[in-house]
N, C-alpha and C. Protein backbone atom coordinates (compact mmCIF):
# COMPACT_ATOMS: atom_id res chain seq x y z
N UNK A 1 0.80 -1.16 0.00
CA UNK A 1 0.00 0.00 0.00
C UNK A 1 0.86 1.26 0.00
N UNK A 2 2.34 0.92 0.47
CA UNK A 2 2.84 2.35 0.51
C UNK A 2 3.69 2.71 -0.63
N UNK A 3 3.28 1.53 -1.49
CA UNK A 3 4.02 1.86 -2.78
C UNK A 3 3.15 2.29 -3.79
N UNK A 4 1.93 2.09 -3.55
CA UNK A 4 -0.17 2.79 -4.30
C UNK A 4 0.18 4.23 -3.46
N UNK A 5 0.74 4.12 -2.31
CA UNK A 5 0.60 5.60 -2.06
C UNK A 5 2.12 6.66 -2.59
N UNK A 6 2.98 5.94 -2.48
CA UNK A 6 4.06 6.55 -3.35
C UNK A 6 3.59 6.80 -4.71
N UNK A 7 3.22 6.10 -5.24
CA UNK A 7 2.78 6.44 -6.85
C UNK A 7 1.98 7.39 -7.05
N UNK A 8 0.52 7.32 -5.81
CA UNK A 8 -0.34 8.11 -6.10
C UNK A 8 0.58 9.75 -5.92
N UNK A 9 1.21 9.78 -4.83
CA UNK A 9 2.03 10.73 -4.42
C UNK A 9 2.51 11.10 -5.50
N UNK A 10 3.55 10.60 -5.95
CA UNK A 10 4.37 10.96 -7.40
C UNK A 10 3.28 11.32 -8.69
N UNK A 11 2.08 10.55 -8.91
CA UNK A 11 1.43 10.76 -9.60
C UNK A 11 0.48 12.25 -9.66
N UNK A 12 0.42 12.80 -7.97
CA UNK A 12 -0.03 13.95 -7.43
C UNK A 12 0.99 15.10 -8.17
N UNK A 13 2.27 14.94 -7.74
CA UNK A 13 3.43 15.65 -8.32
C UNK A 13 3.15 15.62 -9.39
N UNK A 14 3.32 14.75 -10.30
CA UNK A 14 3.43 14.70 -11.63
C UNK A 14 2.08 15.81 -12.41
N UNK A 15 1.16 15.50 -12.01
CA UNK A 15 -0.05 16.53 -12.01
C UNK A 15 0.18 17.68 -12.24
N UNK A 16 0.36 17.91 -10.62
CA UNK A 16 0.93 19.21 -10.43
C UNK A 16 1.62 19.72 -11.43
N UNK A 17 2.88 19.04 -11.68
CA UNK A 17 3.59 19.79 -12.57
C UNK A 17 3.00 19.94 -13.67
N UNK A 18 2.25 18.86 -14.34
CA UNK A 18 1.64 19.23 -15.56
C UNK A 18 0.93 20.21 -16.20
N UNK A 19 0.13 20.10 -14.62
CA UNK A 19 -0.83 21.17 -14.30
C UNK A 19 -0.03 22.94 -14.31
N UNK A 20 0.67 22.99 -13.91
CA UNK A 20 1.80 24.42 -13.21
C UNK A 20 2.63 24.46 -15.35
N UNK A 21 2.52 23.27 -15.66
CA UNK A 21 3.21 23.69 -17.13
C UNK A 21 1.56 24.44 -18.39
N UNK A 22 1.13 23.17 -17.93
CA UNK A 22 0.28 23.98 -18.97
C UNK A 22 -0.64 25.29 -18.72
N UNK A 23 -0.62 25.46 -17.16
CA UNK A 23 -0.93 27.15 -16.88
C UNK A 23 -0.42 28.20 -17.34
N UNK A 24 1.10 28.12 -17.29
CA UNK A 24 2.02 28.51 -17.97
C UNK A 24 2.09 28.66 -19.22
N UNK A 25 1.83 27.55 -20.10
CA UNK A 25 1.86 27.68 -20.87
C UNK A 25 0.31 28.57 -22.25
N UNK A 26 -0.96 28.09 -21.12
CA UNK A 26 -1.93 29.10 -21.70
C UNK A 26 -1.93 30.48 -21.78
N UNK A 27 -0.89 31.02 -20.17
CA UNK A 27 -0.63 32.49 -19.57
C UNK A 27 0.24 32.79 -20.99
N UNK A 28 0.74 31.62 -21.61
CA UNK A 28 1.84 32.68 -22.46
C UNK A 28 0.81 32.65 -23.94
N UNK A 29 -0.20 31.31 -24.24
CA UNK A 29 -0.77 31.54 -25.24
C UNK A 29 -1.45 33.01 -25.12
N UNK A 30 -2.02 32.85 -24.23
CA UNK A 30 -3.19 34.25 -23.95
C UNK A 30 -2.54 35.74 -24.61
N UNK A 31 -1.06 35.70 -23.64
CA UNK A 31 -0.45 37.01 -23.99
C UNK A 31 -0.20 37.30 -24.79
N UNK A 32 0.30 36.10 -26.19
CA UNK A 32 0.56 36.32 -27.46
C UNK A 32 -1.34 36.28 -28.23
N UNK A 33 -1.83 35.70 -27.54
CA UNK A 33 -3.30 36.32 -28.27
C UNK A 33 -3.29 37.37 -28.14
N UNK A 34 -3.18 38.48 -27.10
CA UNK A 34 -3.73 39.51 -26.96
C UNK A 34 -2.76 40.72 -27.63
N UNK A 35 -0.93 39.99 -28.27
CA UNK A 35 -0.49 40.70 -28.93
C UNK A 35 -0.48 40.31 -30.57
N UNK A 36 -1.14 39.91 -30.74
CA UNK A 36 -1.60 39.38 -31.74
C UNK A 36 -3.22 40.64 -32.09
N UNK A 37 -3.59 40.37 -31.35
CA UNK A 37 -4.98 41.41 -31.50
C UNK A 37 -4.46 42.39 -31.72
N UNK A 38 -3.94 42.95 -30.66
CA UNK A 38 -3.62 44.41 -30.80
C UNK A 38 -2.55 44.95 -32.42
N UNK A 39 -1.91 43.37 -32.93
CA UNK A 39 -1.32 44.43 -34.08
C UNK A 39 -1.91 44.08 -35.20
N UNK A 40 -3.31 43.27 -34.76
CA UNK A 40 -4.89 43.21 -36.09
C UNK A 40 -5.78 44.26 -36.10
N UNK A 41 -5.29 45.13 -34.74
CA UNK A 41 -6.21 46.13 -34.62
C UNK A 41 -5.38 47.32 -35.24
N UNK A 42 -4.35 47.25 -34.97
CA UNK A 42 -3.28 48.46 -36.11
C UNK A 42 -3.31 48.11 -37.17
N UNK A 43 -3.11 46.85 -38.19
CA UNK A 43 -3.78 46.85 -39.37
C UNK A 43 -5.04 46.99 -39.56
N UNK A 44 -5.62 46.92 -39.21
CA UNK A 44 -7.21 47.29 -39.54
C UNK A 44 -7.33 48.70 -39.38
N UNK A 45 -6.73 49.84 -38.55
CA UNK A 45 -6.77 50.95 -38.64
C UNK A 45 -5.95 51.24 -39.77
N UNK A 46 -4.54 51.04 -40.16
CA UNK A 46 -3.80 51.59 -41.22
C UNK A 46 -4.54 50.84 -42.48
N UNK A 47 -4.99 49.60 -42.57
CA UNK A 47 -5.64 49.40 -43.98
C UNK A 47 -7.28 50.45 -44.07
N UNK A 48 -8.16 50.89 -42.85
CA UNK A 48 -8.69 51.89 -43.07
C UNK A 48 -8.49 53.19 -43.78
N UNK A 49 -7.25 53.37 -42.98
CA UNK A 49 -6.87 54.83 -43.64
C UNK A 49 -6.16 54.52 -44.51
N UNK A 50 -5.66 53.54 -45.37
CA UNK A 50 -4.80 53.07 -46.53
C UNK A 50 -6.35 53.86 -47.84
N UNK A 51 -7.62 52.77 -47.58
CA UNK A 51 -8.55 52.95 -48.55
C UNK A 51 -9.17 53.92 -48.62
N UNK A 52 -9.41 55.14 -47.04
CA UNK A 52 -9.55 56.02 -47.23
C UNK A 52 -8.93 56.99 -48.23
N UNK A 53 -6.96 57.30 -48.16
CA UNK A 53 -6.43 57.94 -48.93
C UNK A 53 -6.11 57.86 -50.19
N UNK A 54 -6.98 56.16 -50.38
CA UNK A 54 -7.40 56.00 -51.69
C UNK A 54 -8.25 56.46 -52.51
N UNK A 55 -9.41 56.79 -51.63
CA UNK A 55 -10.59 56.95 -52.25
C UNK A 55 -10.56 58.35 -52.33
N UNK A 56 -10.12 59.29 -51.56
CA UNK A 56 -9.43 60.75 -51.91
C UNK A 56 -8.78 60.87 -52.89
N UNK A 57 -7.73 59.92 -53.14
CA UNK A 57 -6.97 60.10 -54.37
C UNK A 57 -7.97 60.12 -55.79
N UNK A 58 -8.45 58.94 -55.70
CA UNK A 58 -9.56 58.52 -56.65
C UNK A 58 -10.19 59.74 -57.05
N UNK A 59 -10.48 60.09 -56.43
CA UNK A 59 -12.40 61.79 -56.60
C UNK A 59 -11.17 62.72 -57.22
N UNK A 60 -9.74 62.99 -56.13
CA UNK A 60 -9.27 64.05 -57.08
C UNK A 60 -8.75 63.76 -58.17
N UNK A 61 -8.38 62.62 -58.85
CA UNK A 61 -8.02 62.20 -60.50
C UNK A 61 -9.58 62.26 -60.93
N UNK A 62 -10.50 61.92 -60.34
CA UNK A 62 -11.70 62.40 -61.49
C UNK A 62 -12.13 63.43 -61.26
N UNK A 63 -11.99 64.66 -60.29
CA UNK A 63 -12.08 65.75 -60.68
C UNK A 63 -11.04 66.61 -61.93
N UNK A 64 -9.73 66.07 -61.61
CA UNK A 64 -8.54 66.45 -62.74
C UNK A 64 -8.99 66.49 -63.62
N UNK A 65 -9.76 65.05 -63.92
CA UNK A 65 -9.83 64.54 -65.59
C UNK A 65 -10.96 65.46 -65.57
N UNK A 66 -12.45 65.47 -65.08
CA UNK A 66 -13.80 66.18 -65.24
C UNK A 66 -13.24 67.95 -66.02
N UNK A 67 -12.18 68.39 -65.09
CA UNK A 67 -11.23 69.45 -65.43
C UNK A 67 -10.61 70.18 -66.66
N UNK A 68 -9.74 68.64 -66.54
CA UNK A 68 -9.12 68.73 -68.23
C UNK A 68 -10.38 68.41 -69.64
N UNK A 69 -10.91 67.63 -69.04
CA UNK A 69 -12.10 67.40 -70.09
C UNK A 69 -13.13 68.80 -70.51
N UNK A 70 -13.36 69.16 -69.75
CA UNK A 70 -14.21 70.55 -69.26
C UNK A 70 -13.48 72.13 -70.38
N UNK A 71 -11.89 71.77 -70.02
CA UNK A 71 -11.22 73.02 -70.53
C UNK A 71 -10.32 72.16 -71.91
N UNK A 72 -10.74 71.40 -72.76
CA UNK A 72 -9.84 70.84 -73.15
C UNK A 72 -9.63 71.58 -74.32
N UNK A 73 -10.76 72.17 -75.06
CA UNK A 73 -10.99 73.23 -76.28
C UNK A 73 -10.51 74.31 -75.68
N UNK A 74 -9.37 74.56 -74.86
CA UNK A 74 -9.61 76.13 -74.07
C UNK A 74 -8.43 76.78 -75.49
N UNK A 75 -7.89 76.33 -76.02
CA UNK A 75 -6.75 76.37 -77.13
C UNK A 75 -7.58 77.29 -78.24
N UNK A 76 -8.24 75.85 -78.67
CA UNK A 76 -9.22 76.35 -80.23
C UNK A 76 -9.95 77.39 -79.85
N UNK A 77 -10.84 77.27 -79.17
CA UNK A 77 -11.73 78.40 -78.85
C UNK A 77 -11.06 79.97 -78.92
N UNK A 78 -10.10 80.29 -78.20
CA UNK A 78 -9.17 81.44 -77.79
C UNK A 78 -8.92 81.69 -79.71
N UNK A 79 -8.83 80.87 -80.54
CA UNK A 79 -8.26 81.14 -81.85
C UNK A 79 -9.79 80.94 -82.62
N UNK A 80 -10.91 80.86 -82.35
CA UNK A 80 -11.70 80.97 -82.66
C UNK A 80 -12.48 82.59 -82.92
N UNK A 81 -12.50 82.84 -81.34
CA UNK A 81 -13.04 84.30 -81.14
C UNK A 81 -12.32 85.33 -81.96
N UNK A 82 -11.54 85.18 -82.43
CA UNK A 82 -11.30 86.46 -82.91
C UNK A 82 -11.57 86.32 -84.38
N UNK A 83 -12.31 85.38 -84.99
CA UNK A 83 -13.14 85.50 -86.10
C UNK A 83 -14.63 86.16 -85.49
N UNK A 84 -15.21 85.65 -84.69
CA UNK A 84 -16.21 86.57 -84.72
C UNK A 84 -15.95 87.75 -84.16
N UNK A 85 -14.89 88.20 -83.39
CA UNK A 85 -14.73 89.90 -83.98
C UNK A 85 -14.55 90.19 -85.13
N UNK A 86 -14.13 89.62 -86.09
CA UNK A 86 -13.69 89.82 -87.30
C UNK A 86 -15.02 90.22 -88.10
N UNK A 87 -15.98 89.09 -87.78
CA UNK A 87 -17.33 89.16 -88.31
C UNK A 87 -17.97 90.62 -87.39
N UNK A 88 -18.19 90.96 -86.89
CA UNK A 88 -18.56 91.82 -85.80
C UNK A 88 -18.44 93.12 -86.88
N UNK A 89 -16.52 93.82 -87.07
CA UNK A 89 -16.36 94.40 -88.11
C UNK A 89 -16.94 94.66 -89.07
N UNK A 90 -16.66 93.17 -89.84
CA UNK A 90 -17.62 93.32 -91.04
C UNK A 90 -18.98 93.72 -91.45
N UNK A 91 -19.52 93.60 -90.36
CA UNK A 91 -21.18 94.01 -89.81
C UNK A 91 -21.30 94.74 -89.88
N UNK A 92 -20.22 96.01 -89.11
CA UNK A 92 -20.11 97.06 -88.86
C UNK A 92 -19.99 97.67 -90.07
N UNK A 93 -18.99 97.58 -91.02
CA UNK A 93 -18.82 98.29 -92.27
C UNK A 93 -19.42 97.45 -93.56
N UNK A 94 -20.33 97.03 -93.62
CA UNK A 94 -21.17 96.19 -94.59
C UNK A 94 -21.59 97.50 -94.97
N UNK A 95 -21.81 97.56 -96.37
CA UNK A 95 -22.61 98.47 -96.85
C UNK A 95 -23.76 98.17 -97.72
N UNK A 96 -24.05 97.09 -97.88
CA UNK A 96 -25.72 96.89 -98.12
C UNK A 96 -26.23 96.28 -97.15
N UNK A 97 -27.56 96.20 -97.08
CA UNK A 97 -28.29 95.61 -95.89
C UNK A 97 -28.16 94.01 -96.01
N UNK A 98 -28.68 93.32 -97.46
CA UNK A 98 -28.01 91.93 -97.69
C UNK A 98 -26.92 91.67 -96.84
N UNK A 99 -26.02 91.99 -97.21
CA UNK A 99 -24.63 91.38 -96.83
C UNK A 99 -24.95 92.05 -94.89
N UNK A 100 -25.34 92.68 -94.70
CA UNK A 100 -25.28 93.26 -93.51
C UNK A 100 -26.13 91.78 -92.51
N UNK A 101 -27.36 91.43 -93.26
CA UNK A 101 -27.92 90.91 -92.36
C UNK A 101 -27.31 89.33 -92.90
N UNK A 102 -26.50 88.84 -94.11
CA UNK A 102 -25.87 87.38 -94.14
C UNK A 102 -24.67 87.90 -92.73
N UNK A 103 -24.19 88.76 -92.64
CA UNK A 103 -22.79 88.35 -91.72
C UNK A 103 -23.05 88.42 -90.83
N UNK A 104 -24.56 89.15 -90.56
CA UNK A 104 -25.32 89.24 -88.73
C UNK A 104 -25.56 87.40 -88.51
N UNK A 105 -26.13 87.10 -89.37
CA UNK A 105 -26.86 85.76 -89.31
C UNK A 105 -25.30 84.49 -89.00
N UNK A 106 -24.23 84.74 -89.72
CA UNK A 106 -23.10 83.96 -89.37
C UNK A 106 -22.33 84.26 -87.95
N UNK A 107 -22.39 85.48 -87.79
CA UNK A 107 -21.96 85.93 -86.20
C UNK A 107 -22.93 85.39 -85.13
N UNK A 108 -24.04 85.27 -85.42
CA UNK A 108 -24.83 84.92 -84.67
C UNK A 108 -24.90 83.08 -84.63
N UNK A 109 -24.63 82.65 -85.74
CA UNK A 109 -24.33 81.37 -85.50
C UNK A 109 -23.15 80.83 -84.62
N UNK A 110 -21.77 81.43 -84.94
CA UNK A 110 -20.99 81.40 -84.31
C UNK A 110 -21.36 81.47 -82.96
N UNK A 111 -21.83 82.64 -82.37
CA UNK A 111 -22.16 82.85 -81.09
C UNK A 111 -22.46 82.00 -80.29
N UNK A 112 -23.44 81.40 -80.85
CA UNK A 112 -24.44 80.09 -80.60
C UNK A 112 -23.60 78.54 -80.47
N UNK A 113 -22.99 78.50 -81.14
CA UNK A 113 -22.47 77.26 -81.36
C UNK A 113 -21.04 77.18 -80.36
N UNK A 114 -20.35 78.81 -80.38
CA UNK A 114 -19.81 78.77 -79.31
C UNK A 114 -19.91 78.65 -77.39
N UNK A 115 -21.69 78.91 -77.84
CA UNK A 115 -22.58 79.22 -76.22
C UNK A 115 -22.57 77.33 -76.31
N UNK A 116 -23.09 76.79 -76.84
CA UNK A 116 -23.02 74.84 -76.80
C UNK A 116 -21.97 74.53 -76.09
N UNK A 117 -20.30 75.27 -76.16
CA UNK A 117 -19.43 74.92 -75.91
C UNK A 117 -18.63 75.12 -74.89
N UNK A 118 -19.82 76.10 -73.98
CA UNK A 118 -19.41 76.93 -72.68
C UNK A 118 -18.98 77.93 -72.87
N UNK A 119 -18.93 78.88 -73.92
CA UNK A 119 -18.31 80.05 -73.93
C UNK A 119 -19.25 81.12 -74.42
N UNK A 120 -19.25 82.08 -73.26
CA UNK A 120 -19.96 83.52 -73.12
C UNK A 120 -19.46 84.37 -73.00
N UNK A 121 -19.80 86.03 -73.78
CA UNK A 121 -19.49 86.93 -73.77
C UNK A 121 -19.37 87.39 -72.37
N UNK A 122 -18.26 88.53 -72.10
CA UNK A 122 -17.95 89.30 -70.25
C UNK A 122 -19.20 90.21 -70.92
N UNK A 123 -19.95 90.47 -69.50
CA UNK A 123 -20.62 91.67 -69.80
C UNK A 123 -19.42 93.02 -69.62
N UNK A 124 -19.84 93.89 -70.08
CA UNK A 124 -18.82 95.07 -69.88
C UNK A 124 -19.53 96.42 -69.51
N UNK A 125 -20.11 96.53 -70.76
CA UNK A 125 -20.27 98.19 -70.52
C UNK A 125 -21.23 98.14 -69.64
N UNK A 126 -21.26 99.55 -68.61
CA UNK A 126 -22.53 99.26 -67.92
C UNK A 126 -22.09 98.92 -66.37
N UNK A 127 -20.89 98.11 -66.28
CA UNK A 127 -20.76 97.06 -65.37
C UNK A 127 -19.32 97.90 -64.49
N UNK A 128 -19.23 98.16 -63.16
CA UNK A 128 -17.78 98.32 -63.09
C UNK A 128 -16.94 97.95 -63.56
N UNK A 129 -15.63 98.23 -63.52
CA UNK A 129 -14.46 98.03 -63.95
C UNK A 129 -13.70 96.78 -63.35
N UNK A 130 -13.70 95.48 -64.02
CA UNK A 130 -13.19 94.21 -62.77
C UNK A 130 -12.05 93.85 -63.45
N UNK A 131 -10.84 94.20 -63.17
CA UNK A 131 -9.47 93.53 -63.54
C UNK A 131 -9.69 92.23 -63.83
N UNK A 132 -10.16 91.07 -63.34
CA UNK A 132 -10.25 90.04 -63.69
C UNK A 132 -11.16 89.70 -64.44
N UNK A 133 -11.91 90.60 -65.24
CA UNK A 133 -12.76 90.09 -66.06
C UNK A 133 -12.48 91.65 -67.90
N UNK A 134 -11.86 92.56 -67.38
CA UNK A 134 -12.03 93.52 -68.23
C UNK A 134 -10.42 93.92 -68.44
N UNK A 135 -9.90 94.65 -69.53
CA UNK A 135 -8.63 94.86 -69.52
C UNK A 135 -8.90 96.80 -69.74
N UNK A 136 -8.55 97.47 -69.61
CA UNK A 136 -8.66 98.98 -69.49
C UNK A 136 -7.77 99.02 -70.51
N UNK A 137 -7.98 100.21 -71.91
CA UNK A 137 -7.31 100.49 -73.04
C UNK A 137 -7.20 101.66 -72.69
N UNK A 138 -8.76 102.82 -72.45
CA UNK A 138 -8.60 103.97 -72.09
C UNK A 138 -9.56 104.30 -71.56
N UNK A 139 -9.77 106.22 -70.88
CA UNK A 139 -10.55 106.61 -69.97
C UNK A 139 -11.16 107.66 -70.64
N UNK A 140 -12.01 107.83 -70.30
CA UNK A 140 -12.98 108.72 -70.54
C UNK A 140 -14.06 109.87 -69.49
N UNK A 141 -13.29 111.11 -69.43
CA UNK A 141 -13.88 111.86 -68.79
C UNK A 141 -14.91 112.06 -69.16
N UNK A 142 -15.61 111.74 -67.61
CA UNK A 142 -17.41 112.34 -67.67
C UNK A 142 -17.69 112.33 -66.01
N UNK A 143 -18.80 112.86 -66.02
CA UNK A 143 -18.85 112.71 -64.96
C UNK A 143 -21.00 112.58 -65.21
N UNK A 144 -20.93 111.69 -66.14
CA UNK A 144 -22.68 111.37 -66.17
C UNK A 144 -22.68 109.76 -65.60
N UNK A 145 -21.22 109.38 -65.18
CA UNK A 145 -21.63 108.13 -64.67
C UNK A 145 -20.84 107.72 -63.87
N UNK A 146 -20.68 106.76 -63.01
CA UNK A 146 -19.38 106.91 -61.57
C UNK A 146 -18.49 106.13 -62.56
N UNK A 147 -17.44 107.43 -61.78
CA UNK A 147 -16.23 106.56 -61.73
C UNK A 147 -15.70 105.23 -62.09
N UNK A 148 -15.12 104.81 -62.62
CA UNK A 148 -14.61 103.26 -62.57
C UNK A 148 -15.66 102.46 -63.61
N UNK A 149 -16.85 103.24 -63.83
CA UNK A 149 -17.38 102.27 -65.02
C UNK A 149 -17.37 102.22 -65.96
N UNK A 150 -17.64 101.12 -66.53
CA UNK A 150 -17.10 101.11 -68.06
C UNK A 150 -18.30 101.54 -68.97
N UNK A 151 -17.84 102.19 -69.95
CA UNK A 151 -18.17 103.13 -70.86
C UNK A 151 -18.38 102.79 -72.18
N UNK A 152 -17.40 102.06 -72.58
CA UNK A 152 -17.35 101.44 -74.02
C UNK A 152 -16.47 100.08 -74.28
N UNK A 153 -16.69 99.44 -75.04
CA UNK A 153 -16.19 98.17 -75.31
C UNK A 153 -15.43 98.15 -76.64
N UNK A 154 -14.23 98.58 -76.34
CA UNK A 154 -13.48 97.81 -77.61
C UNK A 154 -13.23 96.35 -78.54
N UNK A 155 -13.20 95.80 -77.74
CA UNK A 155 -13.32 93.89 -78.03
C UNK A 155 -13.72 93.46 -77.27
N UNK A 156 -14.67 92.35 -77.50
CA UNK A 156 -15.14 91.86 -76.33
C UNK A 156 -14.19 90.69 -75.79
N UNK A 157 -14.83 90.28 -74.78
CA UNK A 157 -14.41 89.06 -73.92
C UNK A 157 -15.21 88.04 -73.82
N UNK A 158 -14.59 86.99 -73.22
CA UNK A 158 -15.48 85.81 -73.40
C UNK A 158 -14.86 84.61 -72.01
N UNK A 159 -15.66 84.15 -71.79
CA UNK A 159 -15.46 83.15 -70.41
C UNK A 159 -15.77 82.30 -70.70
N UNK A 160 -14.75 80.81 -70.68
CA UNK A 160 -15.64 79.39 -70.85
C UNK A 160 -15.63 78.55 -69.65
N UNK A 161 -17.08 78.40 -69.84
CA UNK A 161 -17.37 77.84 -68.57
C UNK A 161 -17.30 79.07 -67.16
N UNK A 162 -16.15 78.98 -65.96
CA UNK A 162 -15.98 79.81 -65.13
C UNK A 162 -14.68 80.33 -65.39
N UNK A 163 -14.26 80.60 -66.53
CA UNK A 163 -12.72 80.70 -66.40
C UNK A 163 -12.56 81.54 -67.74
N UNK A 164 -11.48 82.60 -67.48
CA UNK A 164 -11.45 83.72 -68.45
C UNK A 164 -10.78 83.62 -69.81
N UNK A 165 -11.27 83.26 -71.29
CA UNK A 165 -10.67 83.01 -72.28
C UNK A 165 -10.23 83.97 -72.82
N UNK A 166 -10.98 85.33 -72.79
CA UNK A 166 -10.39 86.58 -73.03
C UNK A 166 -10.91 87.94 -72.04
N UNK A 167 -9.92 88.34 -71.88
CA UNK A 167 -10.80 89.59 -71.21
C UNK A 167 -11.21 90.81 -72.18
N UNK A 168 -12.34 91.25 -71.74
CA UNK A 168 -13.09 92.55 -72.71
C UNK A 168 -12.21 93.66 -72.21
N UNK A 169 -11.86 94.36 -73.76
CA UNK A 169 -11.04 95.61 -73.57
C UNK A 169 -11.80 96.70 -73.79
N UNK A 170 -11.64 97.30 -72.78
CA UNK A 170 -12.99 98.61 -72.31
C UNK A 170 -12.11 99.96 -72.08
N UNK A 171 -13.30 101.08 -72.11
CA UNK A 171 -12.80 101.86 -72.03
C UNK A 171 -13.59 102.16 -70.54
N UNK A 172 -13.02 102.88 -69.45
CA UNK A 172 -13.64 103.29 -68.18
C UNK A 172 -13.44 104.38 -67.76
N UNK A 173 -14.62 104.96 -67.56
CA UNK A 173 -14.88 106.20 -66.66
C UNK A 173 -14.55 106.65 -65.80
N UNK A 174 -13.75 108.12 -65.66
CA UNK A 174 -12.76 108.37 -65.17
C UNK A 174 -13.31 109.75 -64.51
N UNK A 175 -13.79 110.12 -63.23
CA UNK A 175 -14.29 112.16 -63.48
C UNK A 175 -13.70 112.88 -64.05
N UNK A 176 -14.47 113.77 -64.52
CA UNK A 176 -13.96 115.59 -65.16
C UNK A 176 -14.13 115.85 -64.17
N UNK A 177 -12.35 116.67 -64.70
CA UNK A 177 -12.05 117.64 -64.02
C UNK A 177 -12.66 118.71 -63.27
N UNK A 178 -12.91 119.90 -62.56
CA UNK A 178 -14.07 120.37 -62.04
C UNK A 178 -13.40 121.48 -62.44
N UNK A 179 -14.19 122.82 -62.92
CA UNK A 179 -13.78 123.77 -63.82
C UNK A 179 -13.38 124.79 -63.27
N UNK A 180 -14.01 124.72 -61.57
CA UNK A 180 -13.63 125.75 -60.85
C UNK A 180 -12.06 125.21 -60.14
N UNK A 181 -11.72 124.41 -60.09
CA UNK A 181 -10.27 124.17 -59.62
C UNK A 181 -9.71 124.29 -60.39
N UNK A 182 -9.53 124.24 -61.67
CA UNK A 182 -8.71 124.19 -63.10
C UNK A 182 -8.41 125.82 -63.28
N UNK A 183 -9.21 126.73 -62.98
CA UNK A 183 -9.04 128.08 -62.96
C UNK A 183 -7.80 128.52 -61.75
């Protein structure tokens, strides 16, 4: 019996230890689980923000392209307009009414076909004086209208889309002089 109890004894030990190893040994599975999580949880944040700064990238190449697509005639057009000033001229010094109202009718096509294509005349006269939309040639004393506005239109201008293909060259209003200081 005291050799059933030696065994059981040793067999108690043996337990034990088994027991004391594989505690050990779950304490260390656990810890590598839990560093294991934590660097699934840093990829999962950096592959978040990976597809995020993708999808930013993405919108701004199709805004680029929407862009370039948008302004891609900005070339031709610019070498366009200055046929219908040309026509404009001719309008102007036509001397029969025929021919007056064929070159009205082609300017006016032009116009049109250029409006299809995003491109509109600057308003000018009438309108203050806007550096970014008007170019100043010359001034014109008066004083029947304020200051700074424009007065007359030498060439016009034209905008395609939101963006300036030519600016209108104007003339702007400047005060007279006042007659009693000039004395």
């Amino acid at each position: 019996m005291e050799v059933i109890a030696g065994i059981g004894w040793l067999l108690a030990i043996a337990g034990g230890a088994l027991w004391l190893t594989a505690r050990s040994e779950l304490e260390g599975l656990r810890s590598e689980l839990g560093q294991r999580q934590r660097e699934l949880d840093q990829l999962k944040a950096r592959t978040t923000e990976l597809v995020r700064d993708a999808d930013a990238t993405v919108a701004r190449v199709k805004r680029h392209a929407d862009e370039q697509r948008r302004y891609a005639s900005d070339g031709l057009l610019r070498d366009i307009v200055p046929v219908v000033d040309d026509l404009g001229r001719a309008l102007a010094s036509a001397a029969s009414d025929g021919l007056r109202d064929g070159v009205d009718m082609v300017r006016a096509r032009f116009l049109q076909q250029l409006g299809r294509h995003g491109v509109v005349p600057v308003r000018a006269v009438g309108q203050t004086f806007d550096p970014r939309l008007h170019e100043a040639v010359e001034q014109e004393l008066t004083d029947e209208v304020d200051a700074g506005t424009v007065v007359a239109e030498w060439e016009a201008g034209y905008l395609l889309h939101d963006r300036l293909l030519r600016p209108a060259k104007v003339v702007v209003a400047a005060p007279a002089p006042d007659p009693v200081t000039e004395e």
